[in-house]
Protein backbone atom coordinates (compact mmCIF):
# COMPACT_ATOMS: atom_id res chain seq x y z
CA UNK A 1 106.63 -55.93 195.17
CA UNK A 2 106.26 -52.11 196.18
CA UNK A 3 105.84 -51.29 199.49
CA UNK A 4 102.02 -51.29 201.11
CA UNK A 5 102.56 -47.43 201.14
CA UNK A 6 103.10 -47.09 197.73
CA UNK A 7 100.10 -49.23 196.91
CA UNK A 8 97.75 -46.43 198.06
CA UNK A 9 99.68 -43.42 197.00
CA UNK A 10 101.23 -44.05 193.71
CA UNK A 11 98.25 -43.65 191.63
CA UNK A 12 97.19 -40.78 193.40
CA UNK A 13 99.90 -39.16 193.23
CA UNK A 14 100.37 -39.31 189.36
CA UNK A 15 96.79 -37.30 189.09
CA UNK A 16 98.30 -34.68 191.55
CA UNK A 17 96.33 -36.28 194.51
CA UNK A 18 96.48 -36.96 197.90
CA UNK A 19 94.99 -40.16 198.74
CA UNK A 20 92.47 -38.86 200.53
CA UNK A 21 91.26 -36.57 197.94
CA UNK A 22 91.66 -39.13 195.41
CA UNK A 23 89.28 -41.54 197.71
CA UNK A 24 87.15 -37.94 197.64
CA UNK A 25 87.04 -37.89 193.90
CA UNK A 26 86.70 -41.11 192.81
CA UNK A 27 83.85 -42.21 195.38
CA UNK A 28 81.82 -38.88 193.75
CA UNK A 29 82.19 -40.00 190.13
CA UNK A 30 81.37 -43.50 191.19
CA UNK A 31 78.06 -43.13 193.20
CA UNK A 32 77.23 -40.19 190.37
CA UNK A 33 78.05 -43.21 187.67
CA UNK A 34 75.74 -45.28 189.96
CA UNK A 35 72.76 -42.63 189.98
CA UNK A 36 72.66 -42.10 186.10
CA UNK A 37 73.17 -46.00 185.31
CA UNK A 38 70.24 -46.99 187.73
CA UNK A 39 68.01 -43.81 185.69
CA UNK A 40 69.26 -45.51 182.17
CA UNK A 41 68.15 -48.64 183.47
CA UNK A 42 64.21 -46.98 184.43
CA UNK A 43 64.57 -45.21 181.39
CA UNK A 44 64.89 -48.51 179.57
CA UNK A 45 62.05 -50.13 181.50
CA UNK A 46 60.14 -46.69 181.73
CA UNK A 47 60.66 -44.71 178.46
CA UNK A 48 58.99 -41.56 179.78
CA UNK A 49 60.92 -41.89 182.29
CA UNK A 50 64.42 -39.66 183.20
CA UNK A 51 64.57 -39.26 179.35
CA UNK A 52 67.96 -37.46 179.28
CA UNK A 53 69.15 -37.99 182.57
CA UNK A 54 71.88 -40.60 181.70
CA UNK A 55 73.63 -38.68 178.94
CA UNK A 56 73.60 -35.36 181.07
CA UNK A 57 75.23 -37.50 184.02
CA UNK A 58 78.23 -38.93 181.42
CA UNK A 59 78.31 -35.18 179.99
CA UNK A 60 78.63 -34.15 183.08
CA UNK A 61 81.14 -36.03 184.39
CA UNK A 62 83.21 -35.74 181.17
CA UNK A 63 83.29 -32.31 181.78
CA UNK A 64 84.31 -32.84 185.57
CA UNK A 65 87.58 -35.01 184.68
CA UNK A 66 88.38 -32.62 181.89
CA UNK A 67 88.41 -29.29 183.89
CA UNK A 68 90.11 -31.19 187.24
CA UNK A 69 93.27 -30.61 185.37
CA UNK A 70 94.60 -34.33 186.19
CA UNK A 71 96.91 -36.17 184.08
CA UNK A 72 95.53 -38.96 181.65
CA UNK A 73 98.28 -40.72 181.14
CA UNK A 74 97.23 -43.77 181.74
CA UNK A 75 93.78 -43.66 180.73
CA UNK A 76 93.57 -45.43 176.96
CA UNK A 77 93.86 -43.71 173.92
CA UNK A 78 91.06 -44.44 171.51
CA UNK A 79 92.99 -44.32 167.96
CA UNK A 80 90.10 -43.86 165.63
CA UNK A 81 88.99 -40.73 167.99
CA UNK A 82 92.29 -39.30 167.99
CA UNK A 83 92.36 -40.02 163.99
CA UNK A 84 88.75 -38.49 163.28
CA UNK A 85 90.05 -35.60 165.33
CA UNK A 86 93.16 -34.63 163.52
């Protein structure tokens, strides 16, 4: 089993992180994931409601893990986007 250490830095460290920016990062997207999901869920009850907010919050973020410059190894690879694409 690796060492308590390594449980907190290993990840971070394959995005280029320190764990502390990594906490940084990740705590952003997620209350940011948070704010648009609550808005799709008014939207839904509310349809005049925050009519494009969720989509600009997952556009936005999809731009904000694509211009960090951080590895995606490990996130998965979606085979029929990577097929439509070539």
């Amino acid at each position: 089993m690796p060492g308590l250490k390594s449980l907190f830095s290993e990840h971070p460290k394959s995005v280029n992180e320190t764990y502390l920016e990594h906490l940084m990062f990740a705590t952003g997207f997620g209350l940011r994931m948070l704010v648009g999901g609550i808005a799709c869920i008014m939207h839904g009850l509310l349809p005049f409601l925050f009519e494009r907010t969720g989509s600009k919050c997952i556009s936005d973020l999809h731009q904000r893990l694509d211009v960090s410059g951080r590895p995606v190894a490990d996130a998965p690879v979606d085979s029929e986007r990577v097929a439509q694409q070539s």
